[in-house]
PDB file of N, CA and C in Angstrom:
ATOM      1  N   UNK A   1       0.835  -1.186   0.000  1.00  0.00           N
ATOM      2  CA  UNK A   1       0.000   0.000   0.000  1.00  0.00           C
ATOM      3  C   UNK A   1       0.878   1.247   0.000  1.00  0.00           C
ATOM      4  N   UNK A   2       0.063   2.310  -0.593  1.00  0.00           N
ATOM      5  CA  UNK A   2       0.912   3.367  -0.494  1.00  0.00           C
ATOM      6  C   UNK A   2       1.042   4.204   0.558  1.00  0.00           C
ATOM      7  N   UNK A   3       2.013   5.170   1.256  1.00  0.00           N
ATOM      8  CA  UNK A   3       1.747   5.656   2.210  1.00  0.00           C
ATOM      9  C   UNK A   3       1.354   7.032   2.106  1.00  0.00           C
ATOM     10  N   UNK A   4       0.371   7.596   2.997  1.00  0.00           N
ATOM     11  CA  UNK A   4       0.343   8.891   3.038  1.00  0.00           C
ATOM     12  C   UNK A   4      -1.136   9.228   2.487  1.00  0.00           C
ATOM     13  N   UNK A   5      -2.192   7.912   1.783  1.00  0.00           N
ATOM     14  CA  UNK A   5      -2.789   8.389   0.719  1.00  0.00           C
ATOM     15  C   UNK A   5      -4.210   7.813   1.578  1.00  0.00           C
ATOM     16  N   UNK A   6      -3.855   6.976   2.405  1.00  0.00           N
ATOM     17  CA  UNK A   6      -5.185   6.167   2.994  1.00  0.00           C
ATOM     18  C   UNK A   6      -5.779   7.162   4.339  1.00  0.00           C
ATOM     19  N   UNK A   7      -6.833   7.518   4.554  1.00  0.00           N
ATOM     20  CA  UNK A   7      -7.685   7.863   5.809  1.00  0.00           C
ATOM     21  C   UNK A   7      -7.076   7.359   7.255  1.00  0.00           C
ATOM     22  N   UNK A   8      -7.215   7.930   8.141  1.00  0.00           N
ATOM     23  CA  UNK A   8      -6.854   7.131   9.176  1.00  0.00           C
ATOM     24  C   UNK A   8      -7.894   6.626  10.322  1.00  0.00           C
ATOM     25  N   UNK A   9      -7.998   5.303  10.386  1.00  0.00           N
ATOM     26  CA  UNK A   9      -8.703   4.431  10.327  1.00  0.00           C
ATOM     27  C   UNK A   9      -9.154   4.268  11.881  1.00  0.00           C
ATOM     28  N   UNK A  10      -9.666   4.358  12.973  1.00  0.00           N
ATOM     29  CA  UNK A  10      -9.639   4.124  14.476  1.00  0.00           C
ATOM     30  C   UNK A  10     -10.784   4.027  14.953  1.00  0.00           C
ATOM     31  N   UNK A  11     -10.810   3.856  16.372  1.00  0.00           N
ATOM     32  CA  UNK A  11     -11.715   3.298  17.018  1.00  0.00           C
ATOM     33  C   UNK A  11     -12.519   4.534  17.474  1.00  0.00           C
ATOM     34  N   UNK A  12     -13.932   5.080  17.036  1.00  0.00           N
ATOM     35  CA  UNK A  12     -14.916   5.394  17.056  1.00  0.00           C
ATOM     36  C   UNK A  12     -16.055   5.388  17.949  1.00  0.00           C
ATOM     37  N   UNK A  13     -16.738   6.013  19.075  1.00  0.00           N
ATOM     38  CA  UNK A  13     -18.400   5.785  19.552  1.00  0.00           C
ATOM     39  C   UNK A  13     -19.216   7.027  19.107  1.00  0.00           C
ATOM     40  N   UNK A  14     -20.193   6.060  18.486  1.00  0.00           N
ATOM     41  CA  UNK A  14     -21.452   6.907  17.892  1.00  0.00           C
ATOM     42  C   UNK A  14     -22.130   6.850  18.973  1.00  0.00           C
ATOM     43  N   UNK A  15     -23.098   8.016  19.206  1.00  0.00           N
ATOM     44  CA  UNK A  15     -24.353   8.205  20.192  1.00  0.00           C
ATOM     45  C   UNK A  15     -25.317   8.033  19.249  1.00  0.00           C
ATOM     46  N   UNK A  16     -26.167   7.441  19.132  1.00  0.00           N
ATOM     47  CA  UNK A  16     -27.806   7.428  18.839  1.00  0.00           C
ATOM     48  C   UNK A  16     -28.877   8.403  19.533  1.00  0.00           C
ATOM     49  N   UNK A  17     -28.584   9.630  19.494  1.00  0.00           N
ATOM     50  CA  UNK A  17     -29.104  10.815  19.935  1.00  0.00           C
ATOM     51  C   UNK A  17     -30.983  10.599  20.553  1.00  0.00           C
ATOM     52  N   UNK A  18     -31.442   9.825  19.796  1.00  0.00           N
ATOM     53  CA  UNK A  18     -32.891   9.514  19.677  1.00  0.00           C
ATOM     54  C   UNK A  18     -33.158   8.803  20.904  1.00  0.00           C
ATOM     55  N   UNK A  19     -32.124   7.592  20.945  1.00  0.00           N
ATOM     56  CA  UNK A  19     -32.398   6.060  22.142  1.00  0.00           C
ATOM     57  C   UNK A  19     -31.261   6.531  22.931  1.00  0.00           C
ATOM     58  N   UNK A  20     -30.699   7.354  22.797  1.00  0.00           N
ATOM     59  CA  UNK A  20     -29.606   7.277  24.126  1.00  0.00           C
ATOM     60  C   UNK A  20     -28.775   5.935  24.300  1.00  0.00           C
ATOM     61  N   UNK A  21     -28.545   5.241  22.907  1.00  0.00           N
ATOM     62  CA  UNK A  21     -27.361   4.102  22.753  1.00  0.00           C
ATOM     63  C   UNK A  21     -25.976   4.307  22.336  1.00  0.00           C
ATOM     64  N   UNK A  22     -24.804   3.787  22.833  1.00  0.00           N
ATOM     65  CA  UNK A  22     -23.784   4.302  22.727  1.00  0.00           C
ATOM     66  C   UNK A  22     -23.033   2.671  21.689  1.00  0.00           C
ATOM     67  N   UNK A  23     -22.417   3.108  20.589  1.00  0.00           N
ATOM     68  CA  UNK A  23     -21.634   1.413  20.709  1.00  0.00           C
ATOM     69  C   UNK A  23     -20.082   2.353  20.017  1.00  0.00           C
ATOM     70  N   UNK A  24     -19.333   1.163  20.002  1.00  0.00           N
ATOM     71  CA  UNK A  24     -17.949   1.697  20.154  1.00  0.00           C
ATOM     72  C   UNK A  24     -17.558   0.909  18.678  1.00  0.00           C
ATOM     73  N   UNK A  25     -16.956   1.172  17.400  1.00  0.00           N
ATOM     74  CA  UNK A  25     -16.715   0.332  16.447  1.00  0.00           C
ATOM     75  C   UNK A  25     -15.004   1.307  15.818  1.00  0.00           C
ATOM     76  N   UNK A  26     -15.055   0.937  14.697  1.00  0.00           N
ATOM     77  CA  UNK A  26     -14.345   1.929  13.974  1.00  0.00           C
ATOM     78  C   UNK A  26     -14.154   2.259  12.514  1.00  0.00           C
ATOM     79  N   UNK A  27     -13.787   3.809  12.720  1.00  0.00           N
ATOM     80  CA  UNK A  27     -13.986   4.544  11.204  1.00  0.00           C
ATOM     81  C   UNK A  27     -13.353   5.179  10.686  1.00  0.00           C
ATOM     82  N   UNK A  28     -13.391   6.460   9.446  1.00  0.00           N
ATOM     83  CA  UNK A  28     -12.078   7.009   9.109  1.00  0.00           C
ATOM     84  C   UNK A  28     -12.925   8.300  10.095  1.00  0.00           C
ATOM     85  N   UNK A  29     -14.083   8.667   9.786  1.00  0.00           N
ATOM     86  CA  UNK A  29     -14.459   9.408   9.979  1.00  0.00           C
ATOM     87  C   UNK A  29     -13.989  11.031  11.958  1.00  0.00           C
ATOM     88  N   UNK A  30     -14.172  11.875  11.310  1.00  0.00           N
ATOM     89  CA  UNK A  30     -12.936  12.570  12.615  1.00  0.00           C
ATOM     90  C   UNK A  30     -14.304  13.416  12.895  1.00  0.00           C
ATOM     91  N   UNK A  31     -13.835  13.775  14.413  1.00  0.00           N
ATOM     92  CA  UNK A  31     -14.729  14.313  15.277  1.00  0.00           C
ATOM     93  C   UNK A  31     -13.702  15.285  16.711  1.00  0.00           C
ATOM     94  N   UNK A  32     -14.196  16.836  16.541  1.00  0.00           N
ATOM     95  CA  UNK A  32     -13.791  17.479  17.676  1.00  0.00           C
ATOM     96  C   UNK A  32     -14.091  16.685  19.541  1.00  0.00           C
ATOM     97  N   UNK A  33     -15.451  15.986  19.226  1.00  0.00           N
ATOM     98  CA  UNK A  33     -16.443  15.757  20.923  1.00  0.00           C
ATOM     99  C   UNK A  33     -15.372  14.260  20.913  1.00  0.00           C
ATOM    100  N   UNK A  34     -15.291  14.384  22.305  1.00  0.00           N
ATOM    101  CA  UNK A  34     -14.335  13.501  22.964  1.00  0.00           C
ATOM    102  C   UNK A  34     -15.294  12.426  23.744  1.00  0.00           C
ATOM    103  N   UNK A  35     -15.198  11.452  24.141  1.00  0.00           N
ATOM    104  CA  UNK A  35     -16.301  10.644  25.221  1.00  0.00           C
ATOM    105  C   UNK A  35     -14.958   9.573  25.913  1.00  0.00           C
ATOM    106  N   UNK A  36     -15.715   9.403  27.494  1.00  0.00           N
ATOM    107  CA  UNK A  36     -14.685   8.412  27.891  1.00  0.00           C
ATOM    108  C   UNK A  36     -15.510   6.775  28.055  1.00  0.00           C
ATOM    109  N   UNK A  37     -14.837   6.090  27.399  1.00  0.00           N
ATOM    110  CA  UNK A  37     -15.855   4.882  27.369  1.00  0.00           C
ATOM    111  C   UNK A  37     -15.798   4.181  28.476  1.00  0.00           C
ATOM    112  N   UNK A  38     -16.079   2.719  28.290  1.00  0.00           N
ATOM    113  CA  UNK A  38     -16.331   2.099  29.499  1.00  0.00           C
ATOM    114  C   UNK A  38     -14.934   1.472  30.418  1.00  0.00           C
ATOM    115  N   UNK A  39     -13.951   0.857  28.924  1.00  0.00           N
ATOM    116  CA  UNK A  39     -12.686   0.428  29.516  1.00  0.00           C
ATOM    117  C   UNK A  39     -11.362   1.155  30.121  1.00  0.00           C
ATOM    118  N   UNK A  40     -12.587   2.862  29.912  1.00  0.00           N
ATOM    119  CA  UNK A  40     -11.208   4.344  30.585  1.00  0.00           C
ATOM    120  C   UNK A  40     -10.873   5.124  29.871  1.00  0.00           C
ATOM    121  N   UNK A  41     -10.676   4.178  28.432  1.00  0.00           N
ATOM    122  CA  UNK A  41      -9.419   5.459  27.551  1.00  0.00           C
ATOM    123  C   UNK A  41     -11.098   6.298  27.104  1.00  0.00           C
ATOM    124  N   UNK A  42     -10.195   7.757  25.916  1.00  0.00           N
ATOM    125  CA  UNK A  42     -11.127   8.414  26.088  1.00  0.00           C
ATOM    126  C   UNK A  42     -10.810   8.076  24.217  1.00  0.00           C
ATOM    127  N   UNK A  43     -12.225   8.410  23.350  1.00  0.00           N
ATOM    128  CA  UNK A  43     -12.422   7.985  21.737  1.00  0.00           C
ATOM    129  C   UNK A  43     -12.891   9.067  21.816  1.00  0.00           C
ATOM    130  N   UNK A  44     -13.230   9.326  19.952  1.00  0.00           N
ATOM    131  CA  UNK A  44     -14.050  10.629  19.729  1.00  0.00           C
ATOM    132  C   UNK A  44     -15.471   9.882  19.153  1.00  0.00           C
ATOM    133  N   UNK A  45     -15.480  11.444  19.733  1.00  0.00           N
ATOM    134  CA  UNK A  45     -17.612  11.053  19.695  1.00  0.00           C
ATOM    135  C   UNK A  45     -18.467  11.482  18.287  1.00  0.00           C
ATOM    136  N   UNK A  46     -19.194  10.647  17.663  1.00  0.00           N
ATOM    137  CA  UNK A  46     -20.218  11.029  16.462  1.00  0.00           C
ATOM    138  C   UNK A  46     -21.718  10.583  17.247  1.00  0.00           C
ATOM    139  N   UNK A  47     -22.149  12.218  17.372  1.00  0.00           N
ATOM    140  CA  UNK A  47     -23.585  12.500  17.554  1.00  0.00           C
ATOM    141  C   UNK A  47     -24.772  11.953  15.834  1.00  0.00           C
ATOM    142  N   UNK A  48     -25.165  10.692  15.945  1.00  0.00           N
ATOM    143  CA  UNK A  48     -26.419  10.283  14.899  1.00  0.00           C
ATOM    144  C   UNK A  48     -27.479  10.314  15.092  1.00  0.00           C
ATOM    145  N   UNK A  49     -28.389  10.634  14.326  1.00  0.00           N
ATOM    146  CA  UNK A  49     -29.792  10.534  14.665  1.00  0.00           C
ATOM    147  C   UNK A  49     -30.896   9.078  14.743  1.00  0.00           C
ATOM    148  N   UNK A  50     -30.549   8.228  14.082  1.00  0.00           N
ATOM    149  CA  UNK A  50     -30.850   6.773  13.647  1.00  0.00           C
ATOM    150  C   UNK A  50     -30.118   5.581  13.913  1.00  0.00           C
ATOM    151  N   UNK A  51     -29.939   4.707  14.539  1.00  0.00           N
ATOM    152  CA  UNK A  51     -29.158   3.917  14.030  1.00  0.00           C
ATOM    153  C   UNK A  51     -30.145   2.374  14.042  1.00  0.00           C
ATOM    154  N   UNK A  52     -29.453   1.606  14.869  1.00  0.00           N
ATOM    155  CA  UNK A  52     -30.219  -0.084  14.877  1.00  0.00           C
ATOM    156  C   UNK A  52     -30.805  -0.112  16.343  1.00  0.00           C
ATOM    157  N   UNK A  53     -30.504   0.984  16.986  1.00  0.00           N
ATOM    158  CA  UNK A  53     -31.983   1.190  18.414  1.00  0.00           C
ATOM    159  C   UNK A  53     -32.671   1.829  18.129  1.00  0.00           C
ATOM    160  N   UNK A  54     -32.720   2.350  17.208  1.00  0.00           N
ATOM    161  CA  UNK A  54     -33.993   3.294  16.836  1.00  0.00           C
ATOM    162  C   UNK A  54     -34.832   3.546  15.889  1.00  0.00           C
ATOM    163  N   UNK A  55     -34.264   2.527  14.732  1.00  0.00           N
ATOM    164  CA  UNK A  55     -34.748   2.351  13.344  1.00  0.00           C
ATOM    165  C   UNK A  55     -35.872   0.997  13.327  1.00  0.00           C
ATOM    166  N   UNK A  56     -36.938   1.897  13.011  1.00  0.00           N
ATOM    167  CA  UNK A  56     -38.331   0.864  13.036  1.00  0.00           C
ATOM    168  C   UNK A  56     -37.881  -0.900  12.377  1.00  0.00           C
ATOM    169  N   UNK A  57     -37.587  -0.651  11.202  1.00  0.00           N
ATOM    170  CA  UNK A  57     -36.732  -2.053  10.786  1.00  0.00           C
ATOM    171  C   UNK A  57     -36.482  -2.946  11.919  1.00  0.00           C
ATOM    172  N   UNK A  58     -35.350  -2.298  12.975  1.00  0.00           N
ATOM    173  CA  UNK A  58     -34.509  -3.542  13.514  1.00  0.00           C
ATOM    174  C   UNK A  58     -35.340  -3.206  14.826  1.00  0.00           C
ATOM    175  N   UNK A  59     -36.196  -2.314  15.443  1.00  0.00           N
ATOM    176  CA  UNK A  59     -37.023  -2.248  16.448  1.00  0.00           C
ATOM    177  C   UNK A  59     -38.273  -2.883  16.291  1.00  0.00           C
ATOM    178  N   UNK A  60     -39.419  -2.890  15.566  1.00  0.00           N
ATOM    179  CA  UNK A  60     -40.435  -3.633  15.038  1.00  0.00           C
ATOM    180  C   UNK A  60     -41.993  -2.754  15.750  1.00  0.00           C
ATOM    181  N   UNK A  61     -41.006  -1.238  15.730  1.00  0.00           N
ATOM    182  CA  UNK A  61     -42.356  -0.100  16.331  1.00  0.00           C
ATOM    183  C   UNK A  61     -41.606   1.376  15.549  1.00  0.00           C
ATOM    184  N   UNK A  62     -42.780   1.642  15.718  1.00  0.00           N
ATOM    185  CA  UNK A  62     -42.547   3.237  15.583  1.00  0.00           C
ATOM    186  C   UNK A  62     -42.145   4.094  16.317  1.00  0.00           C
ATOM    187  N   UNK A  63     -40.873   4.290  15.802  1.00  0.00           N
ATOM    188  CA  UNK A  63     -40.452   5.864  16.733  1.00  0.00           C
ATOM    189  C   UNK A  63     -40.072   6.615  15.636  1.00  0.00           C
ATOM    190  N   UNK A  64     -41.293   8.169  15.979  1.00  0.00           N
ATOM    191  CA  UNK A  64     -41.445   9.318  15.332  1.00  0.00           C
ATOM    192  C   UNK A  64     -40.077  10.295  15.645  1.00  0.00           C
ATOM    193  N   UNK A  65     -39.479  10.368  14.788  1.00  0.00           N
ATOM    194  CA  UNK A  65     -37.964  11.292  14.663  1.00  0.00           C
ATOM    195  C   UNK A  65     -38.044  12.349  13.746  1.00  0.00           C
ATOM    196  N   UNK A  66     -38.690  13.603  14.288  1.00  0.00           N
ATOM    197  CA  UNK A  66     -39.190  14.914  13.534  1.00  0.00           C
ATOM    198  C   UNK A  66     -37.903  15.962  13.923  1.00  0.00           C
ATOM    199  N   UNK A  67     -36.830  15.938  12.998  1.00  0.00           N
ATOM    200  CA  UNK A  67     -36.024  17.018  13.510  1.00  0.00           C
ATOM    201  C   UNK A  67     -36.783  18.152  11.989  1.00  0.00           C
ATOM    202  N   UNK A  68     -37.112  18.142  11.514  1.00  0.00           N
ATOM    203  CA  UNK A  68     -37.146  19.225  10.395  1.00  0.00           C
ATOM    204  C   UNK A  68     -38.710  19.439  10.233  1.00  0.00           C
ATOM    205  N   UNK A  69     -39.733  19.444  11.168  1.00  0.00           N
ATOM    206  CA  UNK A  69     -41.004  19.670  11.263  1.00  0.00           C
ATOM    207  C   UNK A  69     -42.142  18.923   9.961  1.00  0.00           C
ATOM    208  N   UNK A  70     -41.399  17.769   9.219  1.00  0.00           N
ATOM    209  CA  UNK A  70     -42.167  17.004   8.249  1.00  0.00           C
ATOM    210  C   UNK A  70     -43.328  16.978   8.229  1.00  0.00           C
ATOM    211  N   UNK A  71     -43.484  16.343   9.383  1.00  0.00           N
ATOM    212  CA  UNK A  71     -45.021  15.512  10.033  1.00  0.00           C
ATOM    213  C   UNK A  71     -45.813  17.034   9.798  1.00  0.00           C
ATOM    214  N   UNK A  72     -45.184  17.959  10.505  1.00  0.00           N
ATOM    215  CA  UNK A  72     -46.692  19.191  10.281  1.00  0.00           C
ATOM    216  C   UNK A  72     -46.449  19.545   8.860  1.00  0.00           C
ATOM    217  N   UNK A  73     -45.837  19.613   7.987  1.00  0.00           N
ATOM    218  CA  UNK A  73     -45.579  19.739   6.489  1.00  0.00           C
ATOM    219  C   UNK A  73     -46.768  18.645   5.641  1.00  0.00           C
ATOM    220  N   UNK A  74     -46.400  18.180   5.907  1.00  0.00           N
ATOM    221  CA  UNK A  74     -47.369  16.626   5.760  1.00  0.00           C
ATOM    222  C   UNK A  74     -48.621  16.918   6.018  1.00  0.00           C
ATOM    223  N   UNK A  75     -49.135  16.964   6.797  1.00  0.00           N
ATOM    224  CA  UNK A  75     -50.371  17.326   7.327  1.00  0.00           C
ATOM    225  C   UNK A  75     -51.298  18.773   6.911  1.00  0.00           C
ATOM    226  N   UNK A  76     -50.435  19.455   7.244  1.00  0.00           N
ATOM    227  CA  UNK A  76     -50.674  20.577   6.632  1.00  0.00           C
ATOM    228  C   UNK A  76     -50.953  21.285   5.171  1.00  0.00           C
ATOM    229  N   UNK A  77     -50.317  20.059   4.220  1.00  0.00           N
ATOM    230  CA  UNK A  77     -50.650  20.083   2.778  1.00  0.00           C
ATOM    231  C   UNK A  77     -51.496  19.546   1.839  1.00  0.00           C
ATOM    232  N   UNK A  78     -52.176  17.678   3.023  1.00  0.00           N
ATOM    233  CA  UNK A  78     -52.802  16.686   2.728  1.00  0.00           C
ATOM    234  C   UNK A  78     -54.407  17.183   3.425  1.00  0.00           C
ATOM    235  N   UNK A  79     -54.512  17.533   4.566  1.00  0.00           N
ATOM    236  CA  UNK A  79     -55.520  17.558   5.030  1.00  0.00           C
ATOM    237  C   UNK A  79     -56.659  18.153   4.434  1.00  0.00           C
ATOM    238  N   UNK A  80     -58.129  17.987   4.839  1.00  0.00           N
ATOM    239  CA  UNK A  80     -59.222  18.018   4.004  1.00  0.00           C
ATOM    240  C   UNK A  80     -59.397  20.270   3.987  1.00  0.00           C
ATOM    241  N   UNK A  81     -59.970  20.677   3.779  1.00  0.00           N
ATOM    242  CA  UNK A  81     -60.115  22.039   3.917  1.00  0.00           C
ATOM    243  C   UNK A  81     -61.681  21.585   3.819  1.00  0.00           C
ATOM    244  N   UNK A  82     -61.930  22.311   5.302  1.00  0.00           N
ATOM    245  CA  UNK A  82     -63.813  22.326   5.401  1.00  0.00           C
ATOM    246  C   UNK A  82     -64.241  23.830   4.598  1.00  0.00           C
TER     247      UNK A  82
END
């Protein structure tokens, strides 16, 4: 491989902002927010909105996740006019 040209690759915890789930994996992806995990050392933190605690799919219910006011967009365009 070449050097100098690849991402740098490390150990990662995403928050699931929605469920308040934390898991620890890794990515290229870089982040200022710091978190200290469970085994001490401290990783950087990626704030998500969705992941597999909170996504109807792998949950088998609905949880309503309105950050951009849809639902009243929605409603507001469909509904009957008396």
């Amino acid at each position: 491989m070449k050097k100098g040209i690849h991402p740098d690759y490390k150990e990662v915890v995403f928050h699931d902002l929605s469920s308040d789930f934390k898991f620890l994996t890794r990515s290229t992806i870089n982040s200022k927010d710091k978190v200290k995990w469970e085994d001490g050392k401290e990783y950087p933190l990626v704030k998500i909105e969705i992941s597999s605690a909170s996504h109807p799919f792998f949950t088998g219910k609905k949880l309503f996740v309105d950050t951009a006011g849809r639902v009243e967009k929605f409603k507001s365009k469909y509904t009957k006019k008396a």
